[in-house]
N, C-alpha and C. Protein backbone atom coordinates (compact mmCIF):
# COMPACT_ATOMS: atom_id res chain seq x y z
N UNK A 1 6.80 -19.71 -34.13
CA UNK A 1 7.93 -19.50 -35.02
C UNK A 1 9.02 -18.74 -34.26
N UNK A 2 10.16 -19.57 -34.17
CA UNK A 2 11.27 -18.76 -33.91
C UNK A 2 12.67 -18.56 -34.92
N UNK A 3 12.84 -17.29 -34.69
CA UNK A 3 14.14 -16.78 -35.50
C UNK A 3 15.30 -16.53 -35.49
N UNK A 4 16.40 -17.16 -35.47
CA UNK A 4 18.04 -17.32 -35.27
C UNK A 4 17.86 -16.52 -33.71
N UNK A 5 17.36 -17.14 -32.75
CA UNK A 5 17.62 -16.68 -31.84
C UNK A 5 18.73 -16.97 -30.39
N UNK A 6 19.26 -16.54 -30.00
CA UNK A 6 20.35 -17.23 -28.98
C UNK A 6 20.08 -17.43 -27.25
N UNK A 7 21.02 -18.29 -27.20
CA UNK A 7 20.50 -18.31 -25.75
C UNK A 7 19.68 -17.40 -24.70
N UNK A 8 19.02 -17.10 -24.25
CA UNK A 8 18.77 -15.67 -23.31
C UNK A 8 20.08 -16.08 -22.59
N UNK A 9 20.09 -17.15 -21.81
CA UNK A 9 20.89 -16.91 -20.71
C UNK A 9 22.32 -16.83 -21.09
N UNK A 10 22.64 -16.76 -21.96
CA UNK A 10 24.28 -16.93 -22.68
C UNK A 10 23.91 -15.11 -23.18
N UNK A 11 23.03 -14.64 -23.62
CA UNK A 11 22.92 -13.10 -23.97
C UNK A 11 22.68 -12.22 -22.86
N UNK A 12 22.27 -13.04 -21.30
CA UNK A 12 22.67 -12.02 -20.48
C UNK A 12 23.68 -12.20 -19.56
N UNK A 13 24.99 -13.00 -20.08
CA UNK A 13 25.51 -13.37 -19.27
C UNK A 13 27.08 -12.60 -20.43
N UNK A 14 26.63 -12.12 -21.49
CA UNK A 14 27.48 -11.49 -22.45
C UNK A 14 27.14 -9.97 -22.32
N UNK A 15 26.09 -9.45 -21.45
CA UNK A 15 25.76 -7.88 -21.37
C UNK A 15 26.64 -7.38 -20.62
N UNK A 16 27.12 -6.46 -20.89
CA UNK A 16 28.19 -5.43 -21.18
C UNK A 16 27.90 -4.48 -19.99
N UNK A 17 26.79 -3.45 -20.39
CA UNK A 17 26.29 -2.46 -19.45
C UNK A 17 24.82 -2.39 -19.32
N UNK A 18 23.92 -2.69 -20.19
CA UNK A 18 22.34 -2.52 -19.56
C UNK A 18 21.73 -3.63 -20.33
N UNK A 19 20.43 -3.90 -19.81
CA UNK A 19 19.32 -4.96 -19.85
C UNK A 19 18.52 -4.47 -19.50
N UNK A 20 17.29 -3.88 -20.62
CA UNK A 20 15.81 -3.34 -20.51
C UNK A 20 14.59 -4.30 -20.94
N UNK A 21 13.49 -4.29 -20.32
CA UNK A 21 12.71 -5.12 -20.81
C UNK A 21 11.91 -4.58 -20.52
N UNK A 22 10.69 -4.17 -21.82
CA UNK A 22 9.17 -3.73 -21.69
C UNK A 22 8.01 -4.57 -22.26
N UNK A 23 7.56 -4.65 -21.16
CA UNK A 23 5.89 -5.53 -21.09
C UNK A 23 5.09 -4.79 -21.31
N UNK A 24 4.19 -5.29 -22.00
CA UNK A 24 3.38 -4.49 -22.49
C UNK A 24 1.59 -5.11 -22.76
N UNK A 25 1.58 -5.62 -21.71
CA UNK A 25 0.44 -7.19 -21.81
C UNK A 25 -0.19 -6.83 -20.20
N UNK A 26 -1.21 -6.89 -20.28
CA UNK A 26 -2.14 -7.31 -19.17
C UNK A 26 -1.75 -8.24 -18.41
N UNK A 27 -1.79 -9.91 -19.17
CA UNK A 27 -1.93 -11.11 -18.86
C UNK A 27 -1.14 -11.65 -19.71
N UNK A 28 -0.28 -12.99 -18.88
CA UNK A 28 0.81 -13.29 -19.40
C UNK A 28 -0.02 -14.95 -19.66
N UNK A 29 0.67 -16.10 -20.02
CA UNK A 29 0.66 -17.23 -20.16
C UNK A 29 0.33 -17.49 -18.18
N UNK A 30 -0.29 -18.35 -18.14
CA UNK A 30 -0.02 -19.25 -17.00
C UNK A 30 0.58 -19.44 -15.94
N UNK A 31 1.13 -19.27 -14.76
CA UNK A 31 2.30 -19.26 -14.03
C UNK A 31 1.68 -20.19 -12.73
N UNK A 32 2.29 -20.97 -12.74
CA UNK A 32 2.29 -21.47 -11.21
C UNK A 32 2.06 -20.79 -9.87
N UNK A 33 2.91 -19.70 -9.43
CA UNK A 33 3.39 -18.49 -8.60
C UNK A 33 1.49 -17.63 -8.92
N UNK A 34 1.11 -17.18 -10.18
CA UNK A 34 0.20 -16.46 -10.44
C UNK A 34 -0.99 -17.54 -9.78
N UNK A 35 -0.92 -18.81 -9.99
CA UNK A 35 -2.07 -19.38 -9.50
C UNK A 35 -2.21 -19.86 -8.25
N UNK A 36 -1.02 -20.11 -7.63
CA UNK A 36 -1.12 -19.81 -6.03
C UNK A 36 -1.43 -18.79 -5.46
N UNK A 37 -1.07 -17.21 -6.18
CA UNK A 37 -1.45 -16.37 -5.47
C UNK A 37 -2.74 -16.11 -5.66
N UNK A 38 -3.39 -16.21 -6.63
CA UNK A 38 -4.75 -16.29 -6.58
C UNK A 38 -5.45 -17.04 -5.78
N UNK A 39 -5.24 -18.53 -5.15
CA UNK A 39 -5.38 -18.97 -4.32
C UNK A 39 -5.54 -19.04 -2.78
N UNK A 40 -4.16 -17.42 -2.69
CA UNK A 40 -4.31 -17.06 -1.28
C UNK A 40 -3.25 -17.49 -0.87
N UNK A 41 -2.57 -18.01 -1.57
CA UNK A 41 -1.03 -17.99 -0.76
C UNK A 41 -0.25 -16.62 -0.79
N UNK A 42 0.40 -16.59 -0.05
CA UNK A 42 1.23 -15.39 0.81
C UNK A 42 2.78 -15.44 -0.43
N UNK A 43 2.62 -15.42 -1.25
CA UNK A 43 4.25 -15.11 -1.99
C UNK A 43 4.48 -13.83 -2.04
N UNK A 44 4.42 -13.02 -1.22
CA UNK A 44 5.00 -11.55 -1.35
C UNK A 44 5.98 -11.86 0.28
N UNK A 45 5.98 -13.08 1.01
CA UNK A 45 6.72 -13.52 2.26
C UNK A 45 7.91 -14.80 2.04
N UNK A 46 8.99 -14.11 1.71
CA UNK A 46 9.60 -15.19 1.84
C UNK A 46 9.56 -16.43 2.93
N UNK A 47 9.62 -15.89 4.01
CA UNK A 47 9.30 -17.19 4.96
C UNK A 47 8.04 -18.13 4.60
N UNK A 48 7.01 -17.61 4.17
CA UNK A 48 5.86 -18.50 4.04
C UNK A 48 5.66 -18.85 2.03
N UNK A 49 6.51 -18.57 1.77
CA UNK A 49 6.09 -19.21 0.00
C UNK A 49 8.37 -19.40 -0.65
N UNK A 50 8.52 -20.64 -1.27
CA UNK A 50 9.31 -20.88 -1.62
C UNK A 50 9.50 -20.72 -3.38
N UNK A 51 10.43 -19.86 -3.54
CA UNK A 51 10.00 -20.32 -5.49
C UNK A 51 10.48 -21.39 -5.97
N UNK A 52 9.94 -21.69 -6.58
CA UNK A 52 9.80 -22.92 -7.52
C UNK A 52 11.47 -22.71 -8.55
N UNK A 53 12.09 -23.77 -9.01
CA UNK A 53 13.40 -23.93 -9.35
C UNK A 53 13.46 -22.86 -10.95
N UNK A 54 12.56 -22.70 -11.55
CA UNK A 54 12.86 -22.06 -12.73
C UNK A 54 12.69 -20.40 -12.50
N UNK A 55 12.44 -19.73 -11.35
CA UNK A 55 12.79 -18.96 -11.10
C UNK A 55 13.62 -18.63 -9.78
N UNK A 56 14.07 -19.72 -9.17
CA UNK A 56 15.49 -20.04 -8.69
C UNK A 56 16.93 -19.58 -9.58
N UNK A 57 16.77 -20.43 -11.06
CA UNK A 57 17.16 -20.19 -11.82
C UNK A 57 17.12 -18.79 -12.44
N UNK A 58 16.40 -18.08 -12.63
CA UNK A 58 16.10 -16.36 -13.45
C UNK A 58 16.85 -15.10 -12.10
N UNK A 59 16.41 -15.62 -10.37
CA UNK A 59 17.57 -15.35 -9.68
C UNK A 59 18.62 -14.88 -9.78
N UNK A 60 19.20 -16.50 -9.84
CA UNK A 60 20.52 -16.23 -10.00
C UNK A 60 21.29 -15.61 -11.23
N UNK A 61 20.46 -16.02 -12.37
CA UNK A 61 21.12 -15.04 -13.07
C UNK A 61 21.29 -13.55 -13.00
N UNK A 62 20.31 -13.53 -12.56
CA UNK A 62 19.98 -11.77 -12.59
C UNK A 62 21.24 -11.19 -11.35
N UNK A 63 20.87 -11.71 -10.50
CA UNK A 63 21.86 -11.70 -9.68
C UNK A 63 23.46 -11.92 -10.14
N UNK A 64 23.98 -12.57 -11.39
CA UNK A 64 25.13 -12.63 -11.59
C UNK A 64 25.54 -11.39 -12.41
N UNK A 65 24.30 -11.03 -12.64
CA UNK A 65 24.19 -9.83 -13.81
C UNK A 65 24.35 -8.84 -13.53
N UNK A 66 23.30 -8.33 -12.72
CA UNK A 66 24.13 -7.55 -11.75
C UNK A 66 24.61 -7.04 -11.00
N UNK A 67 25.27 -7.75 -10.63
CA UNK A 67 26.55 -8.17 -9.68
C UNK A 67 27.75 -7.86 -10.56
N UNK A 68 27.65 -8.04 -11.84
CA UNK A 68 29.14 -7.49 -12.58
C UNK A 68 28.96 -5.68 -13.53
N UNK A 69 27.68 -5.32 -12.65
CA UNK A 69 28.02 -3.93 -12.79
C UNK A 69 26.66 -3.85 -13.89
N UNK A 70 25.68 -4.57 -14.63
CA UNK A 70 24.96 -4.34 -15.55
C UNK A 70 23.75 -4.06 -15.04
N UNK A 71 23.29 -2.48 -15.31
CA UNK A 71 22.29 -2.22 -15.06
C UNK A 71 20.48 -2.76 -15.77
N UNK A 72 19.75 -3.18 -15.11
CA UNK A 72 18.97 -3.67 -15.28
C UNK A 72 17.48 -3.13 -15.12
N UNK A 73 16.71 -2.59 -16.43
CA UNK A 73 15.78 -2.08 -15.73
C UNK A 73 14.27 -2.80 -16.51
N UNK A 74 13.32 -2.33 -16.44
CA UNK A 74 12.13 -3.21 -16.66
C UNK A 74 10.51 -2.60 -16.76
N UNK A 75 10.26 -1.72 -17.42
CA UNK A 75 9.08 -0.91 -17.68
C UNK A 75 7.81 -2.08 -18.33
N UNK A 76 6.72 -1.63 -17.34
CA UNK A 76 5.22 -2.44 -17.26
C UNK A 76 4.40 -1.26 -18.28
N UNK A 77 3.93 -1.21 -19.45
CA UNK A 77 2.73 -0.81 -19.59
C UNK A 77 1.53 -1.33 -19.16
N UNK A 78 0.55 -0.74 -18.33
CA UNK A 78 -0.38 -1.47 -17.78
C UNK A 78 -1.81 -1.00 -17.93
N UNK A 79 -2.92 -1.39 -18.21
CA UNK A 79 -4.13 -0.71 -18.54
C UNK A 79 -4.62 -0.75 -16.88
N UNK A 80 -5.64 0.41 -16.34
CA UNK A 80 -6.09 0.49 -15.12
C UNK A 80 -7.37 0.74 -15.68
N UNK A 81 -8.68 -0.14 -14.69
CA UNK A 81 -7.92 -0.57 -13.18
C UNK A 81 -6.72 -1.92 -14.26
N UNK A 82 -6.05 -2.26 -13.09
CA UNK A 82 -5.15 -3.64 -13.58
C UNK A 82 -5.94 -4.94 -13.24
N UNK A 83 -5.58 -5.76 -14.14
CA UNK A 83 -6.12 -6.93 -14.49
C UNK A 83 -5.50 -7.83 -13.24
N UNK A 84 -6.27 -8.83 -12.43
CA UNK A 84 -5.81 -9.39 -11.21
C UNK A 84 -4.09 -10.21 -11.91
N UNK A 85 -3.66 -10.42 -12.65
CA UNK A 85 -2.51 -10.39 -13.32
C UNK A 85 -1.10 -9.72 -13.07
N UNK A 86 -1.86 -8.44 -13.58
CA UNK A 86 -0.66 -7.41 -13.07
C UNK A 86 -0.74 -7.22 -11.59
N UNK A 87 -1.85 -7.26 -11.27
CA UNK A 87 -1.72 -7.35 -9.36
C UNK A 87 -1.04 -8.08 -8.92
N UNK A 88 -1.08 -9.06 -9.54
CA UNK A 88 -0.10 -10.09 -8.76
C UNK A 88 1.44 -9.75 -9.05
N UNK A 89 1.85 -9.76 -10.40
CA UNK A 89 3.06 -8.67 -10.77
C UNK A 89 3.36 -7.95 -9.75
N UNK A 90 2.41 -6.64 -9.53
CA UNK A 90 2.80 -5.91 -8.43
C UNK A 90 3.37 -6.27 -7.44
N UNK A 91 2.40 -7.71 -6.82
CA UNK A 91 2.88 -7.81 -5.66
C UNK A 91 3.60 -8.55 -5.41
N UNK A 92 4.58 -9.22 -6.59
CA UNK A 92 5.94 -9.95 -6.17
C UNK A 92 6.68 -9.33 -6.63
N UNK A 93 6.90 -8.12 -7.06
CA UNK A 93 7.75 -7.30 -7.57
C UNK A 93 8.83 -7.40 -6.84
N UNK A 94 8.66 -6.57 -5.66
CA UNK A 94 9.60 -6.10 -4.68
C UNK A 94 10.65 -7.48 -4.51
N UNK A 95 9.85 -8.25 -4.34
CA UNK A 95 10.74 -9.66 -4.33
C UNK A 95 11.28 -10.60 -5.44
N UNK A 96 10.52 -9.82 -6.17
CA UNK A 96 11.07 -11.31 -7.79
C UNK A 96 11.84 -10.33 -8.66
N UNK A 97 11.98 -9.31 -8.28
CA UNK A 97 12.86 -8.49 -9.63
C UNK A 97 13.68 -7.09 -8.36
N UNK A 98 13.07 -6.53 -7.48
CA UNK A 98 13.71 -5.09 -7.31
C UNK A 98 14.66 -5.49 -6.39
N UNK A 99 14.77 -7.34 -5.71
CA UNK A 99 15.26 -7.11 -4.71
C UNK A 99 16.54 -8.50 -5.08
N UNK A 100 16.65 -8.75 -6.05
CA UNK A 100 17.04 -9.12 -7.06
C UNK A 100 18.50 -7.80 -7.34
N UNK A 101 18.23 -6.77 -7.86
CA UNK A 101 18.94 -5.56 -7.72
C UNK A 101 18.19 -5.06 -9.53
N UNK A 102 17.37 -5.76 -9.82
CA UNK A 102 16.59 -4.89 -11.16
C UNK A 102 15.81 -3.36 -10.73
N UNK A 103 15.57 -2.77 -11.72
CA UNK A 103 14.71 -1.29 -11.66
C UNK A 103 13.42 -1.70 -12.25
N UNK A 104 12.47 -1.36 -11.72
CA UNK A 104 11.37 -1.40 -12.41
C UNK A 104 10.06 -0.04 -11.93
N UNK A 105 9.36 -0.08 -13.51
CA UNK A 105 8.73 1.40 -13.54
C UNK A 105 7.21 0.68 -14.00
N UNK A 106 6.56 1.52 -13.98
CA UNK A 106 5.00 1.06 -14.62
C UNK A 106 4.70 2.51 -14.54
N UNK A 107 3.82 2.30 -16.51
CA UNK A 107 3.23 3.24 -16.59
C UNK A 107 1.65 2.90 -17.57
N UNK A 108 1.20 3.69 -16.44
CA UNK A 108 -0.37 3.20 -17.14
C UNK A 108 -0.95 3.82 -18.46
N UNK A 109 -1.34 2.63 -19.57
CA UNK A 109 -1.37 2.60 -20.66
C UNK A 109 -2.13 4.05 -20.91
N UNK A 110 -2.59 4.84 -20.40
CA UNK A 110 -3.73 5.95 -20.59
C UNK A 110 -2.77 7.02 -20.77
N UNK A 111 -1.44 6.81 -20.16
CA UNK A 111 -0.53 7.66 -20.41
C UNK A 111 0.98 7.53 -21.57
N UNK A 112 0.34 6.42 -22.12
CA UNK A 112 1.32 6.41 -23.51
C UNK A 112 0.51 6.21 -24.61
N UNK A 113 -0.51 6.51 -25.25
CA UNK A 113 -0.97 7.00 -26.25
C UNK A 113 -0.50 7.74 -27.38
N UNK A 114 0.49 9.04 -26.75
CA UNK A 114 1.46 9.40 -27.74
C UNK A 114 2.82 9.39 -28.07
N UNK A 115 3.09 7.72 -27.56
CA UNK A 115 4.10 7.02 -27.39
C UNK A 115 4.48 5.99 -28.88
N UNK A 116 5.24 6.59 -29.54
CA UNK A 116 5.54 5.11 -30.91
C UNK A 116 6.13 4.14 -29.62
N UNK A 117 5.57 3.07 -29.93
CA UNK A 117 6.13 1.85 -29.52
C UNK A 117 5.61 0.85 -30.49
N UNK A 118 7.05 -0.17 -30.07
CA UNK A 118 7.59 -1.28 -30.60
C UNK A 118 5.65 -2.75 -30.44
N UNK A 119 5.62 -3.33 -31.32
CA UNK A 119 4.11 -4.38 -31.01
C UNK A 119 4.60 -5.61 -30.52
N UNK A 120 5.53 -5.61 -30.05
CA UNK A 120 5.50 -7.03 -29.04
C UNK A 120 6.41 -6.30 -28.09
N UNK A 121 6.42 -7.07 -26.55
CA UNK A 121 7.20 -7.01 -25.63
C UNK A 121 8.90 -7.51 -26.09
N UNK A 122 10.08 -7.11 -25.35
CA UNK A 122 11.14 -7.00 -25.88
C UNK A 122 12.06 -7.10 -25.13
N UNK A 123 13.24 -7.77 -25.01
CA UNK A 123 14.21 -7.52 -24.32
C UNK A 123 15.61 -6.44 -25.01
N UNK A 124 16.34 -5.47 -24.63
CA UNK A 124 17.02 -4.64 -25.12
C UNK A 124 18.45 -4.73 -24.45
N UNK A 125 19.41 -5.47 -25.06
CA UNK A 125 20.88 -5.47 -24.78
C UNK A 125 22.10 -4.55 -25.18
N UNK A 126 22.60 -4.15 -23.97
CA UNK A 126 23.33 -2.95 -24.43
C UNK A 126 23.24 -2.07 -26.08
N UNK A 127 21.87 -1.88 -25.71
CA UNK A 127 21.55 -0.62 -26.82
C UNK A 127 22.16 -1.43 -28.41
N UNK A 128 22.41 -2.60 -28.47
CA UNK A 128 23.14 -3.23 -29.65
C UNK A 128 21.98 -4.90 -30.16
N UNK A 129 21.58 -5.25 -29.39
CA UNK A 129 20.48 -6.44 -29.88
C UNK A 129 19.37 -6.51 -29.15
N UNK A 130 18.29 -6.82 -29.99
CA UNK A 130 16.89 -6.70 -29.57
C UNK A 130 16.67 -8.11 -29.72
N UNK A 131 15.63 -8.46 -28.39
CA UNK A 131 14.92 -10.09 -28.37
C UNK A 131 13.35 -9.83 -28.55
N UNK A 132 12.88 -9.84 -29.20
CA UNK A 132 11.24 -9.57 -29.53
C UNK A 132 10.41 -10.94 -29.00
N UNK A 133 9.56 -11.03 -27.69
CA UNK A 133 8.85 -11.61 -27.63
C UNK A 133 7.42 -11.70 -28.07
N UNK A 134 7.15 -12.92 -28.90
CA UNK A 134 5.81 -12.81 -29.62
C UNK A 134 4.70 -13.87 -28.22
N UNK A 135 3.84 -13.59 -28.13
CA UNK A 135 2.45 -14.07 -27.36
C UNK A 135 1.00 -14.14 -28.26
N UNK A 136 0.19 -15.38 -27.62
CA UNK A 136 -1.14 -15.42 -28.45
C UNK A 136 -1.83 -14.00 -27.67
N UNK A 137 -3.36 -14.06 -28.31
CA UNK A 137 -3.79 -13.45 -27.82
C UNK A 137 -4.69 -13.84 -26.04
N UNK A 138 -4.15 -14.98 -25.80
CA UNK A 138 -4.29 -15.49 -24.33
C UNK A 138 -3.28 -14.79 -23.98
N UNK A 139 -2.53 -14.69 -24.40
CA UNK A 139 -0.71 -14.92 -22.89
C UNK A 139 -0.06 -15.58 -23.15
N UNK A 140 -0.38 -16.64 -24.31
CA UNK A 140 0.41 -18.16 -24.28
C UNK A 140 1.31 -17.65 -25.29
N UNK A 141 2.75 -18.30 -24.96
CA UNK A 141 3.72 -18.35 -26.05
C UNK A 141 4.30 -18.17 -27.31
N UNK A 142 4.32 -18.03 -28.14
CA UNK A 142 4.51 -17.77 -29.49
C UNK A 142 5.28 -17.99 -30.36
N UNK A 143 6.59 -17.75 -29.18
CA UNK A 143 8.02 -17.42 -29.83
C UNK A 143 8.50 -16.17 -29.82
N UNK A 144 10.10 -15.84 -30.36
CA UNK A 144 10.22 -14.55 -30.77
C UNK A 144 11.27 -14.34 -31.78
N UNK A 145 12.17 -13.63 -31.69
CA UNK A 145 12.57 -12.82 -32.76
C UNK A 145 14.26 -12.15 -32.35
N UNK A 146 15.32 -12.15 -33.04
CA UNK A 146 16.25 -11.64 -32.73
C UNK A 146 16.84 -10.70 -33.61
N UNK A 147 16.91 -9.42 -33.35
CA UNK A 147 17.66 -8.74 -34.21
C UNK A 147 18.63 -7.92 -33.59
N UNK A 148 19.90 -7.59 -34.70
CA UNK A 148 21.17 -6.61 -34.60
C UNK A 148 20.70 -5.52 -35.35
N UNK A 149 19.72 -4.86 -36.14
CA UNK A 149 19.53 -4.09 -37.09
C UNK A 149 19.74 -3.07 -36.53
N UNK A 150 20.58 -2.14 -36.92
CA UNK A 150 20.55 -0.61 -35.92
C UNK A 150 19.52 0.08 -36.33
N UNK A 151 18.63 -0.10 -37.16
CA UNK A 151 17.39 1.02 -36.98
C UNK A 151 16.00 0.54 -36.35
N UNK A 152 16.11 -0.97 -36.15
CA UNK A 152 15.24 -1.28 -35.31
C UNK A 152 15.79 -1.25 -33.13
N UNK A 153 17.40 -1.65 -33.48
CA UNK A 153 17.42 -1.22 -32.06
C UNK A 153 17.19 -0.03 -31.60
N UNK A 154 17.85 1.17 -32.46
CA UNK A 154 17.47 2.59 -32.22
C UNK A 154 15.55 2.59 -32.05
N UNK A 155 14.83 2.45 -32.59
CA UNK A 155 13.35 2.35 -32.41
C UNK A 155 13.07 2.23 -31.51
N UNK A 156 13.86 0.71 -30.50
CA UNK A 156 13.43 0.17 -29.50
C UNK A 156 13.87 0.99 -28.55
N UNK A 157 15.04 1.59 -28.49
CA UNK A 157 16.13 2.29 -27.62
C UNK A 157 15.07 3.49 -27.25
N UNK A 158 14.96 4.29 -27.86
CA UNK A 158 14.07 5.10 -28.14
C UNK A 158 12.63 4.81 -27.38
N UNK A 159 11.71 3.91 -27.82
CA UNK A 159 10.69 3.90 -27.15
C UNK A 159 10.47 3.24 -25.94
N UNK A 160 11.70 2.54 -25.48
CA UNK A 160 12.24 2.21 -23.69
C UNK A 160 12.19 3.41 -22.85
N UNK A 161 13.16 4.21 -23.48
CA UNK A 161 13.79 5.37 -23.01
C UNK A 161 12.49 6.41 -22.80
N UNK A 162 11.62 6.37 -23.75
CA UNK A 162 10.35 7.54 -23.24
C UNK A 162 9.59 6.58 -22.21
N UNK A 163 9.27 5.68 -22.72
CA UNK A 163 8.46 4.79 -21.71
C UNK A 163 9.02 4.91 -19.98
N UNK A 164 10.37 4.83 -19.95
CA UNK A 164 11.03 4.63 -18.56
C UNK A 164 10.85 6.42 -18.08
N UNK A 165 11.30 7.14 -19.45
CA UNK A 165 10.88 8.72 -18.74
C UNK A 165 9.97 8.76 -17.94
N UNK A 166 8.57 8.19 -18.27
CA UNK A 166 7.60 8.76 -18.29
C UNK A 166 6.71 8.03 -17.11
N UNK A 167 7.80 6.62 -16.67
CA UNK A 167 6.49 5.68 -16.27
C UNK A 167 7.04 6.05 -14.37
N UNK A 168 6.07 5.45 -13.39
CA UNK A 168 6.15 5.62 -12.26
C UNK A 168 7.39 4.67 -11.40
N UNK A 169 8.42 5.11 -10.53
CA UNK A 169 8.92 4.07 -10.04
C UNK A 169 7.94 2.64 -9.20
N UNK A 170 8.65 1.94 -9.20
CA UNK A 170 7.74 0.91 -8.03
C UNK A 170 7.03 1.47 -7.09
N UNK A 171 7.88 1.66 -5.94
CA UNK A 171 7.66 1.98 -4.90
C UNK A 171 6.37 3.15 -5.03
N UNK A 172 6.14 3.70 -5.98
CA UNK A 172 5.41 4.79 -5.99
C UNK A 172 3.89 4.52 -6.73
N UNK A 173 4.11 3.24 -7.60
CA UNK A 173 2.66 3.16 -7.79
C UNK A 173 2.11 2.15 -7.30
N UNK A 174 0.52 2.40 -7.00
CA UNK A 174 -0.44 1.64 -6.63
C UNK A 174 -1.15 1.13 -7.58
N UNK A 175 -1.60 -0.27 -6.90
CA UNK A 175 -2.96 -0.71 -8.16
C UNK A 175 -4.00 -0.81 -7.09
């Protein structure tokens, strides 16, 4: 089920000043990239692994994004140890999102317990519209959700904002 929702790529191509997104999942749906690397291919090397066109595509946007000044950041809740999932996360990070020019933090789930947070993962646009992504309990798809409500963006605003307080930069955590 989806709900009056709008383009992503037309909503981040309308962001103003920031773009937050918190995951909050072990294990996502499926990925191509995730099942090569399980495989043993080398995608943390650009010279030896090419991405595939739909994140060719997520690239460049991000890259157009910001590039016009919009800060971009991206907090992992993660249960440890991490699920070979988020390992793999980890280890295209540096290349699929930080080098990109996104921020990204992870903080392990043992340390937000006394954290209100939002029950699905979320995208957060200039502090003014929320994209709620819904997932099965695999990883697989769902749909999601769009809202302007100011007391649900404040919620979200809010439990980004402790989450990013609180969680580790990249560079600094290990799995």
């Amino acid at each position: 089920m989806t709900q009056n929702v709008p383009d992503f790529g037309a909503l981040l191509r309308g962001t103003e000043h920031s773009a937050v997104h918190l995951e909050m999942r072990d294990r996502y749906m499926d990925d191509p990239v995730f099942a090569d690397w399980r495989a043993g291919l080398p995608v943390d090397r650009p010279d030896a692994y090419e991405l595939p066109e739909e994140y060719q595509d997520w690239a460049a946007l991000v890259r157009e994004t910001v590039t016009r000044g919009v800060v971009m950041r991206r907090a992992r809740i993660v249960s440890e140890p991490v699920t070979d999932y988020i390992r793999w996360e980890h280890a295209i990070t540096e290349r699929h999102n930080i080098a990109l020019g996104e921020q990204v933090r992870w903080l392990p789930r043992r340390l937000a317990s006394d954290l209100a947070l939002p029950g699905n993962d979320l995208w957060l646009i200039d502090d003014r519209l929320v994209l709620f992504h819904w997932f099965t309990g695999d990883g697989d798809w769902a749909g999601h959700e769009f809202t302007e409500d100011p007391a649900r963006v404040k919620m979200v605003s809010a439990a980004f904002e402790a989450v990013w307080d609180r969680a580790v930069p990249h560079a600094q955590y290990t799995v």
